[in-house]
Structure formats: C-alpha cells, structure tokens
C-alpha atoms as a PDB file:
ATOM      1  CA  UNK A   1       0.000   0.000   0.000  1.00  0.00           C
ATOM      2  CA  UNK A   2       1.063   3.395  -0.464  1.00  0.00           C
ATOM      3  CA  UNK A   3       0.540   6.018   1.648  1.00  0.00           C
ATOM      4  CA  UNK A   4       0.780   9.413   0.635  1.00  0.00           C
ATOM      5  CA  UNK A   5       0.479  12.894   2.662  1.00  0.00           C
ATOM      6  CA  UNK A   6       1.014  13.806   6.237  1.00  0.00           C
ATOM      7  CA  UNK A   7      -0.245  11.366   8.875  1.00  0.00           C
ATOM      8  CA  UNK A   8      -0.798  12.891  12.164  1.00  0.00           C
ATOM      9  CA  UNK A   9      -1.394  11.359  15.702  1.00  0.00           C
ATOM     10  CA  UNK A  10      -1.483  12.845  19.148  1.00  0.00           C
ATOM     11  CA  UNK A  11      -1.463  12.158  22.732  1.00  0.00           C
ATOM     12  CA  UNK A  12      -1.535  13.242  26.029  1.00  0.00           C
ATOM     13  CA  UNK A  13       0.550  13.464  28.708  1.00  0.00           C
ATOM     14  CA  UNK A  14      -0.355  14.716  32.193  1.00  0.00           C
ATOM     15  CA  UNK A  15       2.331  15.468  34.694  1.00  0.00           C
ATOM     16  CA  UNK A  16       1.966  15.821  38.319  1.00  0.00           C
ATOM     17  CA  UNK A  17       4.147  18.495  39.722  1.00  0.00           C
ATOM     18  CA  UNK A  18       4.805  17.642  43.478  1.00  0.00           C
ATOM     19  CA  UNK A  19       5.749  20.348  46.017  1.00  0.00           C
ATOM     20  CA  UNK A  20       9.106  19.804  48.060  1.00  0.00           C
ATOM     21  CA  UNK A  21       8.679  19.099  51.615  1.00  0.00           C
ATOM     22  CA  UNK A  22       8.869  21.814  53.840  1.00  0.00           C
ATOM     23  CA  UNK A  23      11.761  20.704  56.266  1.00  0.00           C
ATOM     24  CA  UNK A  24      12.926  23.070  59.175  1.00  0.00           C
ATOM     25  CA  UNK A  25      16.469  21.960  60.767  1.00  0.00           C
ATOM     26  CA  UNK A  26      15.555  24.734  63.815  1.00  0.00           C
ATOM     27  CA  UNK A  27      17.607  27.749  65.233  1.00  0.00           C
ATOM     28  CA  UNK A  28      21.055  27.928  65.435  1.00  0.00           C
ATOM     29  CA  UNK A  29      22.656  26.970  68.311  1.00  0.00           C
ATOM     30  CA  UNK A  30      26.015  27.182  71.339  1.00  0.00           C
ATOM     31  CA  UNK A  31      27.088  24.628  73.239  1.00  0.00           C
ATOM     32  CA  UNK A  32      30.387  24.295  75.386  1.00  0.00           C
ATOM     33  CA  UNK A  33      32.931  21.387  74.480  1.00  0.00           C
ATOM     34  CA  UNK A  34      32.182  19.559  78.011  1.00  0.00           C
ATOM     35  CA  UNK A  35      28.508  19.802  77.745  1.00  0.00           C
ATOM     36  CA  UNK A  36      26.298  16.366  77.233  1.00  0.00           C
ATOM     37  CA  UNK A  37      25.077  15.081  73.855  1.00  0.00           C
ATOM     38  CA  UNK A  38      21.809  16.798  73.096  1.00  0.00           C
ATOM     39  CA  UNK A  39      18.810  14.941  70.989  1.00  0.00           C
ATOM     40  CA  UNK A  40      18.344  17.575  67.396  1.00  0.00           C
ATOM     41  CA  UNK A  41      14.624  17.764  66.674  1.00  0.00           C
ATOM     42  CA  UNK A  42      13.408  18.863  63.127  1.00  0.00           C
ATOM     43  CA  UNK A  43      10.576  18.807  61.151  1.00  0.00           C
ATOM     44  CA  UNK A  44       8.895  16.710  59.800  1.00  0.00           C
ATOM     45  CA  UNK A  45      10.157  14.179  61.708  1.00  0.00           C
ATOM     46  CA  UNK A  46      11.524  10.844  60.209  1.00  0.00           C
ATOM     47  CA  UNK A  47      14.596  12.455  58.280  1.00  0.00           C
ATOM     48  CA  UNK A  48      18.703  11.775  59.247  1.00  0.00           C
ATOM     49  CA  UNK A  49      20.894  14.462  60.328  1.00  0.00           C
ATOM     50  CA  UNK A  50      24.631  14.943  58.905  1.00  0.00           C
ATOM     51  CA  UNK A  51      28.008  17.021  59.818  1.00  0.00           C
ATOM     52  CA  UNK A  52      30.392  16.901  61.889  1.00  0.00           C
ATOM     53  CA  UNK A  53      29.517  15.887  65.602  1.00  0.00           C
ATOM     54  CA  UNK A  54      26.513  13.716  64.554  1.00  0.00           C
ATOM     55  CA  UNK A  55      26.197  10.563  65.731  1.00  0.00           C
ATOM     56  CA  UNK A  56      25.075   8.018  62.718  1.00  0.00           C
ATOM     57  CA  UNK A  57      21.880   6.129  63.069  1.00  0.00           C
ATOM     58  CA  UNK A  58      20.683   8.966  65.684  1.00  0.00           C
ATOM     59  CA  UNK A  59      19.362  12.696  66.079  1.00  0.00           C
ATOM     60  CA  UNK A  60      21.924  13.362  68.199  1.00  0.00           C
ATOM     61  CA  UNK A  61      24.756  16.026  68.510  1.00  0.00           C
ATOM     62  CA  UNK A  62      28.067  15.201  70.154  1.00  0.00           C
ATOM     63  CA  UNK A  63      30.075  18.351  71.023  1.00  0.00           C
ATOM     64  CA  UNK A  64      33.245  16.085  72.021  1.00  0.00           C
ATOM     65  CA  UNK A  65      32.917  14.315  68.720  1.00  0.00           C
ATOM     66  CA  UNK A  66      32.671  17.381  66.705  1.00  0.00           C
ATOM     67  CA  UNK A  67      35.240  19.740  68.779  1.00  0.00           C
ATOM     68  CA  UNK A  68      35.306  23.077  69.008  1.00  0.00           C
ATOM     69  CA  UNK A  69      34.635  25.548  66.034  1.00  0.00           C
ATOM     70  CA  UNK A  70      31.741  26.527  63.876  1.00  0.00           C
ATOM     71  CA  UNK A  71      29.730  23.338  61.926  1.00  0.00           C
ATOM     72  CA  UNK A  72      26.833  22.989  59.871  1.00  0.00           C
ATOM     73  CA  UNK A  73      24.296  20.428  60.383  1.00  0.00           C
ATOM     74  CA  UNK A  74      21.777  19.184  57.744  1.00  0.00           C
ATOM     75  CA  UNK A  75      19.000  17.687  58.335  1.00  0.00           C
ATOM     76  CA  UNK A  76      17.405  16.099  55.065  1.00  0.00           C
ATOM     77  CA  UNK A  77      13.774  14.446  54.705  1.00  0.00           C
ATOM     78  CA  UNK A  78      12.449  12.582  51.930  1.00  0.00           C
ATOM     79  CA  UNK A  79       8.129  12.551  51.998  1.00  0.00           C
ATOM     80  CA  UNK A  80       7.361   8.876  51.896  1.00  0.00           C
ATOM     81  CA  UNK A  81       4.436   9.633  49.449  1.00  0.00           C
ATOM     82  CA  UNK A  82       5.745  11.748  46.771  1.00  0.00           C
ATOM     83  CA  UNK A  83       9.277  10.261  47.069  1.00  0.00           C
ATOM     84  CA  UNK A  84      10.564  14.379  46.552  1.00  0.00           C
ATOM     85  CA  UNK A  85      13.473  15.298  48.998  1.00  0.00           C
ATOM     86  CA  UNK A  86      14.643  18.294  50.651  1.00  0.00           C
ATOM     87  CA  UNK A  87      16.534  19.393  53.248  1.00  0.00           C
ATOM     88  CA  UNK A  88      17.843  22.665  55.690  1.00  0.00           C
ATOM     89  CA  UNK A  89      20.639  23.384  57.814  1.00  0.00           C
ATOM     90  CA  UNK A  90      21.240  25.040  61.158  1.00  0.00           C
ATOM     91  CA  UNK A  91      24.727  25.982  62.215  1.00  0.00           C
ATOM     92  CA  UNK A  92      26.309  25.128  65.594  1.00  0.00           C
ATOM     93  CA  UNK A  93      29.003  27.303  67.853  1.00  0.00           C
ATOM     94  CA  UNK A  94      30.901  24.563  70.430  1.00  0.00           C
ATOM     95  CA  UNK A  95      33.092  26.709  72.509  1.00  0.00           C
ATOM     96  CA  UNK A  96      36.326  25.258  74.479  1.00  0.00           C
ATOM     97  CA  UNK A  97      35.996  25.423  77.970  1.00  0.00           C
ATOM     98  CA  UNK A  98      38.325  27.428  80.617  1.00  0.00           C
ATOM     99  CA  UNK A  99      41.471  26.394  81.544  1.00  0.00           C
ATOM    100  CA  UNK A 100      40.914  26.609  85.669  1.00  0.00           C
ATOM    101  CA  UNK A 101      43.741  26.453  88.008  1.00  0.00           C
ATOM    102  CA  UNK A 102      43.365  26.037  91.741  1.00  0.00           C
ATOM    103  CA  UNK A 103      46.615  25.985  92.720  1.00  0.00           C
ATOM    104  CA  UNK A 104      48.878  23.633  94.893  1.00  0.00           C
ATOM    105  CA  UNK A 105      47.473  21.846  97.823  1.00  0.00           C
ATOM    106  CA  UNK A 106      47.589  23.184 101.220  1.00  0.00           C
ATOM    107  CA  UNK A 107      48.999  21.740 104.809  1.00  0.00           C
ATOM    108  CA  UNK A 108      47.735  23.587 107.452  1.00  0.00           C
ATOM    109  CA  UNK A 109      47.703  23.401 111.334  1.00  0.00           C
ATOM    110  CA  UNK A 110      44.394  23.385 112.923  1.00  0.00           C
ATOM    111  CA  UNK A 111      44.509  27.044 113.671  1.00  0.00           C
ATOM    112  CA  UNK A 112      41.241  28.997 112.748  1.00  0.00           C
ATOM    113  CA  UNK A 113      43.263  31.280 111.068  1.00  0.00           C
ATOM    114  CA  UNK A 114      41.950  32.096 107.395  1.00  0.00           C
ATOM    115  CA  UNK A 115      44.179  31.085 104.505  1.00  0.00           C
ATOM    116  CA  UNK A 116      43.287  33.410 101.125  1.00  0.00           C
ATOM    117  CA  UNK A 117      42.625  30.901  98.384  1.00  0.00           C
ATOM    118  CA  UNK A 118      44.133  31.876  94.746  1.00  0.00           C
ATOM    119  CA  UNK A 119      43.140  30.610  91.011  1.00  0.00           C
ATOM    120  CA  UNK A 120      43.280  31.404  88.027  1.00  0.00           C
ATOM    121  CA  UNK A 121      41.082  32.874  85.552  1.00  0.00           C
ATOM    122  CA  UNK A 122      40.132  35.142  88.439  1.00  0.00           C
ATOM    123  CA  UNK A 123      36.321  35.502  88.964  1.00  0.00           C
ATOM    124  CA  UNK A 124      35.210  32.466  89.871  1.00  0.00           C
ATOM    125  CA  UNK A 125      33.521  30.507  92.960  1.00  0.00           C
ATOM    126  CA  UNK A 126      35.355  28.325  95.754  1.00  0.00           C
ATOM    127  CA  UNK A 127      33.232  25.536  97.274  1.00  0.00           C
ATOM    128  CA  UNK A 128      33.993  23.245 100.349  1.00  0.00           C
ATOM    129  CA  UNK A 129      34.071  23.085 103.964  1.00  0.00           C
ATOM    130  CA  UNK A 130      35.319  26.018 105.711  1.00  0.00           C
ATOM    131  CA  UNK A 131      35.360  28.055 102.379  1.00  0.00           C
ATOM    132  CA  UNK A 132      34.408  31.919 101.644  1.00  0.00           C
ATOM    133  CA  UNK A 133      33.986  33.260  98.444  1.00  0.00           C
ATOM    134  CA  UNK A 134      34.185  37.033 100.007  1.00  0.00           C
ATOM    135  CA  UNK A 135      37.331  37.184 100.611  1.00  0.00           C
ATOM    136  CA  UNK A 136      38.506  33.795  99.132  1.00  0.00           C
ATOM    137  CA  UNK A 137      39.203  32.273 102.040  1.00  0.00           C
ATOM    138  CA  UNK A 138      39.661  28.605 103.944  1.00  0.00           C
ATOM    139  CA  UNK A 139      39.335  28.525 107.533  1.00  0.00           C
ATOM    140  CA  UNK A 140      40.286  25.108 109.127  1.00  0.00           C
ATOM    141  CA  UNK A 141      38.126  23.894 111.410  1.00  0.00           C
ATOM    142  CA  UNK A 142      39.620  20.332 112.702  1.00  0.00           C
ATOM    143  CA  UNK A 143      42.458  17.934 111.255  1.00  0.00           C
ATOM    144  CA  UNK A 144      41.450  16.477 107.690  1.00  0.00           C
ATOM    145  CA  UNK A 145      41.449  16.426 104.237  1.00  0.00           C
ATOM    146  CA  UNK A 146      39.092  18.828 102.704  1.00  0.00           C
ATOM    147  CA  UNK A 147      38.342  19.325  99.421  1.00  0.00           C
ATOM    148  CA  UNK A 148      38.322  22.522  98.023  1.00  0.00           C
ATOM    149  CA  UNK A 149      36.394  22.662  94.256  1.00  0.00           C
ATOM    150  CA  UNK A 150      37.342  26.051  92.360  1.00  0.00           C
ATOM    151  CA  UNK A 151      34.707  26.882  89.452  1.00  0.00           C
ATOM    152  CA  UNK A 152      34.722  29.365  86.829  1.00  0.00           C
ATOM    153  CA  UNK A 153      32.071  30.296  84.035  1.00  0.00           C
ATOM    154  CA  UNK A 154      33.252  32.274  80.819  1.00  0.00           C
ATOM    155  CA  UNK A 155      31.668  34.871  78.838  1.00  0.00           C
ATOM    156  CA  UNK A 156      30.072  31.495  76.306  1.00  0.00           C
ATOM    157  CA  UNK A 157      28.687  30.332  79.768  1.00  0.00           C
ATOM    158  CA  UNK A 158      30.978  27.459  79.359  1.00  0.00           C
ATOM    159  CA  UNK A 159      32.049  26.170  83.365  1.00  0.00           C
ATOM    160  CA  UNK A 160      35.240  24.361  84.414  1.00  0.00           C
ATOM    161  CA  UNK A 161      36.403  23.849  87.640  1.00  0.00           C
ATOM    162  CA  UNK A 162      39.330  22.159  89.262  1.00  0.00           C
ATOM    163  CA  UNK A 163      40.244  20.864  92.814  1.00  0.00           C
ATOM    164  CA  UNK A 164      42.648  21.209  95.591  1.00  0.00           C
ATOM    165  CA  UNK A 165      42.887  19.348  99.423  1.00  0.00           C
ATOM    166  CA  UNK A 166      43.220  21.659 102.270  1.00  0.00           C
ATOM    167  CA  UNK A 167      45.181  18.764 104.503  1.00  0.00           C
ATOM    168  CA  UNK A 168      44.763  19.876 108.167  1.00  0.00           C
ATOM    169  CA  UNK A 169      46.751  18.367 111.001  1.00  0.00           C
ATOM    170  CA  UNK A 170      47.007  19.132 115.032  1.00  0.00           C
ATOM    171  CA  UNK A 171      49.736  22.038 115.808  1.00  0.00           C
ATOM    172  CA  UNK A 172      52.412  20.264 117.964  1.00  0.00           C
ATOM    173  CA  UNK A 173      52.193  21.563 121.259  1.00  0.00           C
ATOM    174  CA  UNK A 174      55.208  23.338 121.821  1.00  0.00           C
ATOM    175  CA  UNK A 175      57.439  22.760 125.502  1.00  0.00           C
ATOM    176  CA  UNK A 176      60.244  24.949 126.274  1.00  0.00           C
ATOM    177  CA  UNK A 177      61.430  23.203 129.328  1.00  0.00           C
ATOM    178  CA  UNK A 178      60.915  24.318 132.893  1.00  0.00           C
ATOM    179  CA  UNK A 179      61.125  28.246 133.735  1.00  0.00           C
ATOM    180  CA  UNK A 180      64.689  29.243 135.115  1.00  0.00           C
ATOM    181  CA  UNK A 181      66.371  32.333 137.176  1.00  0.00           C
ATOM    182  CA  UNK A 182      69.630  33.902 135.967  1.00  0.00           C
ATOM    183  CA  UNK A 183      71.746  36.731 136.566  1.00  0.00           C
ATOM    184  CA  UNK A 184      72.064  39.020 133.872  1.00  0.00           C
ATOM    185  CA  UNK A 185      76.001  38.449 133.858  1.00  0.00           C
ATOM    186  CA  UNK A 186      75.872  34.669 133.657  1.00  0.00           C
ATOM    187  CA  UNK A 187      77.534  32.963 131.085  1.00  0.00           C
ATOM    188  CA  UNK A 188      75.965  31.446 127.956  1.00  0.00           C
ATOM    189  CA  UNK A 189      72.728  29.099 129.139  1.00  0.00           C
ATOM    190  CA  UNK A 190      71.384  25.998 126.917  1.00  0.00           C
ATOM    191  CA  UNK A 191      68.361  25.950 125.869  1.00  0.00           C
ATOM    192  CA  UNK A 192      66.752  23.040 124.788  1.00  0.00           C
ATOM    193  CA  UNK A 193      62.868  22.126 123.730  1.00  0.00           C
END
C-alpha cells in the first residue's frame, strides 16, 4: 500500500508536579565542648541528620565528637508519598571550655586562722568546707582532708572547675622546758625544747 500525505497522531501526557517538603532543621545553636550530647529535633520528623559531631543512626549532637569551632548540620527528609526530597541546615558554635587552676594543695595546722585561696582565671567561685567566696578564704576547722572545688564560668557560659585538698593536722604543742632564774652576767645558758 502506499501512503501518501502527512499522517498525524497525538497524545496526552499529564504530569503531576509535586511540592518539596517543607523541612525546618531549627535555630542555630552554642554549646560548650564539656557539655552532654543533646537529641536535634526537626521537622517533619523521620529524616537523618549529617556534619560533623553527629552521631550516625541517631538525632543526636556530640560536642566532644565534633570539637570546638563553627559546623553545619543538615537535616534532610524525603516525603514517603511523593518520594521528593529536601533538606535545611542550622549551624552550631561549640566553645572550648576554661582552663581553671586552683593551685597547689595546702597543709595547714588546725589554727582557725583564714588562709586566702588563689586561682586562676580570676572571677570564679570556691566551694567546700570552711570556704568563703568574700574574701577567698579557707578557715580550718579540725584535722582532715578537705576538698576545696574552684569553678569558673566564661563569657560562652561554658564552666570548668578544678580541685585542691586543704590537709589539716594538730599544731604540735610546743614545751620549752621548765622556767629558770639567771643573773644578767651569767655565762651562755642551753636551751633546749
């Protein structure tokens, strides 16, 4: 057969345009280096968090994983009807914490005589037995070992502390002999105690 002309055909097509997901990854955040691992939340929920300081298989954040500095986290969600994926970030700030320094232990005689208590970065708290923070002081108050817990809180609220022992013993008791007499031209006199 021949066929001569145009031959025409047609069809139609419809496609289905789905929207992304909406996904929100939440507000930036701090945290300090020492601080516990914290649970991310998102929406929706049922998507998997990446970047440094995640923890695979979990919504959770790990500042001593991640260390400190600035890091992005992305959250990313995939709708389980339309199969379209999207995703958002939020970015988090883990600080280093302060380098605290209580100082050397002390030895002490059982004296209540105060003792001023120095550390370093200045500004911080003493805690223990027989401590004041106004002076920083430590008053003994009977032979022992007392711990003495130094903490300090930066300007990123970020809190270290460190520890000394106040060690406390009896004062000897102190025994010159018996009382003597003597001329005020006598020889040279031993003295013994």
């Amino acid at each position: 057969t021949n066929v001569t002309g145009t031959c025409l055909t047609s069809d139609q097509l419809i496609v289905h345009v789905n929207p992304l997901p909406v996904v929100d990854a939440g507000a930036n955040f701090n945290m300090c280096l020492n601080e516990s691992p914290i649970t991310l939340t998102a929406t929706p929920l049922g998507g998997t968090w990446t970047g440094v300081g995640t923890v695979i298989g979990s919504n959770t954040f790990d500042p001593s994983l991640a260390g400190t500095g600035n890091f992005i986290l992305t959250y990313s969600y995939t709708d389980p009807t339309t199969n379209c994926s999207n995703s958002d970030t939020r970015e988090v700030i883990v600080h280093a914490i302060p380098i605290v320094d209580a100082g050397l232990d002390l030895n002490l005689c059982n004296q209540a005589i105060p003792t001023t208590l120095t550390a370093t970065p200045i500004g911080g708290t003493w805690s223990g037995i027989g401590t004041s923070n106004s002076p920083a002081e430590f008053t003994p108050n009977g032979p022992g070992t007392y711990p003495l817990t130094y903490t300090f809180t930066d300007v990123n609220s970020c809190t270290n502390q460190d520890e000394i022992n106040a060690i406390v013993i009896d004062a000897v008791t102190a025994d010159a002999g018996l009382d003597s007499t003597i001329c005020i031209d006598a020889v040279d006199i031993q003295l013994t105690g």
